[in-house]
Protein backbone atom coordinates (compact mmCIF):
# COMPACT_ATOMS: atom_id res chain seq x y z
CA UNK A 1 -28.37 -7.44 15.35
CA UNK A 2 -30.38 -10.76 15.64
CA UNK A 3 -32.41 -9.80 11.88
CA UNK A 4 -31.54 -8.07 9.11
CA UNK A 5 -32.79 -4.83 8.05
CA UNK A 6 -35.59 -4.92 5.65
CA UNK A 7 -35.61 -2.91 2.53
CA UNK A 8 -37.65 -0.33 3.25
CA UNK A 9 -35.16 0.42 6.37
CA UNK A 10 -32.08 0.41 4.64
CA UNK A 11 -33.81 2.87 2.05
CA UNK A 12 -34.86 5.18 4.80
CA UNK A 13 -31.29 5.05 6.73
CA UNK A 14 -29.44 5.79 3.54
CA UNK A 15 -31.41 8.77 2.88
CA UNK A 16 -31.15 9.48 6.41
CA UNK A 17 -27.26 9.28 5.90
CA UNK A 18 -28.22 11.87 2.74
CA UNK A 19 -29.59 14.04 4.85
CA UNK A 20 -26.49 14.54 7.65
CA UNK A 21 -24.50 14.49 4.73
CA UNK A 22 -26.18 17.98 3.45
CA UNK A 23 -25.28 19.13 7.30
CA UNK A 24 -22.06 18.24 7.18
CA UNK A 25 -21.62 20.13 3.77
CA UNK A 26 -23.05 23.08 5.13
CA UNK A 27 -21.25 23.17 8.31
CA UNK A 28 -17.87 23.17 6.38
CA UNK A 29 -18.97 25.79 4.27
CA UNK A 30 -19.52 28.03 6.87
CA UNK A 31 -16.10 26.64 8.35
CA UNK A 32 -14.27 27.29 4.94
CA UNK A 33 -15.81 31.33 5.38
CA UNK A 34 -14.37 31.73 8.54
CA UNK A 35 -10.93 30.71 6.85
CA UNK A 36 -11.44 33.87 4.87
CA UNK A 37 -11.13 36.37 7.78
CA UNK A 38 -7.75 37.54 7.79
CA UNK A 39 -7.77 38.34 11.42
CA UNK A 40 -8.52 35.26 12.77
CA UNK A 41 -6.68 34.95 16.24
CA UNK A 42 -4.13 31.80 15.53
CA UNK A 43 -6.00 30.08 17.89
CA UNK A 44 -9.28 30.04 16.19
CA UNK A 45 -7.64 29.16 13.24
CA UNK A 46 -6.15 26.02 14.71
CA UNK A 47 -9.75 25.10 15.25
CA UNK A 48 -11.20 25.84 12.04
CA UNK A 49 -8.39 23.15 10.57
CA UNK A 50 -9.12 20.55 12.94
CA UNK A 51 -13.09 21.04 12.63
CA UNK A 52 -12.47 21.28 8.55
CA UNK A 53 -9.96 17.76 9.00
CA UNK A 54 -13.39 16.49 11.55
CA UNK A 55 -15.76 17.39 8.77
CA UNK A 56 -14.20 15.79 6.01
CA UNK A 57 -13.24 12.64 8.06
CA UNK A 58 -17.29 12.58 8.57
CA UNK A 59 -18.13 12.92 5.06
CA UNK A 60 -15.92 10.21 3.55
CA UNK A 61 -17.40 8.17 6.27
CA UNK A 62 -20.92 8.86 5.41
CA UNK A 63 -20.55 8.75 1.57
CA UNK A 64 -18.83 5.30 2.38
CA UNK A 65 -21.86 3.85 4.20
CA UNK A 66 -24.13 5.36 1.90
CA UNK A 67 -22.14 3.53 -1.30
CA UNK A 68 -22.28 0.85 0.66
CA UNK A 69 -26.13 0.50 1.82
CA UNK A 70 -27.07 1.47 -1.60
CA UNK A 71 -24.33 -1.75 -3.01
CA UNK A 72 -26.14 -3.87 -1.05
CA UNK A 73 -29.33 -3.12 -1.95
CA UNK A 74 -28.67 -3.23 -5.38
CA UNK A 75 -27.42 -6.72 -5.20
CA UNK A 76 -30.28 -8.17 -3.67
CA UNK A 77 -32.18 -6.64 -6.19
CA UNK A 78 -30.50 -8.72 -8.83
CA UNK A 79 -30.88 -11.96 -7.10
């Protein structure tokens, strides 16, 4: 990227970030209900771990970007 985001950009992406977040949250709620069901076939259940392991490997890296956009922005506020 030739120019740096403005502000107002990074502001919107990290809430944008917030908002997939929120999906991602949900999504491994539902997953973590399905984990409940007794008889769940072995091979469903092999899925629900790998799409919990997917879902958390998302949110770290979301929250990460987030702390990240929201470091940054802070620190050009002080200067």
């Amino acid at each position: 990227m030739d120019t740096p985001l403005g502000k107002e950009a990074l502001q919107e992406l990290e809430a944008g970030l917030g908002y997939l977040q929120r999906i991602i949250d949900r999504e491994a709620y539902v997953n973590d209900r399905m984990w409940l069901d007794i008889n769940l076939p072995e091979k469903e259940y092999e899925f629900c771990k790998a799409f919990a392991k997917d879902l958390a490997n998302t949110r770290e890296a979301l929250s990460s970007a987030r702390s990240t956009i929201r470091k940054y922005l802070k620190d050009t506020e002080e200067k």
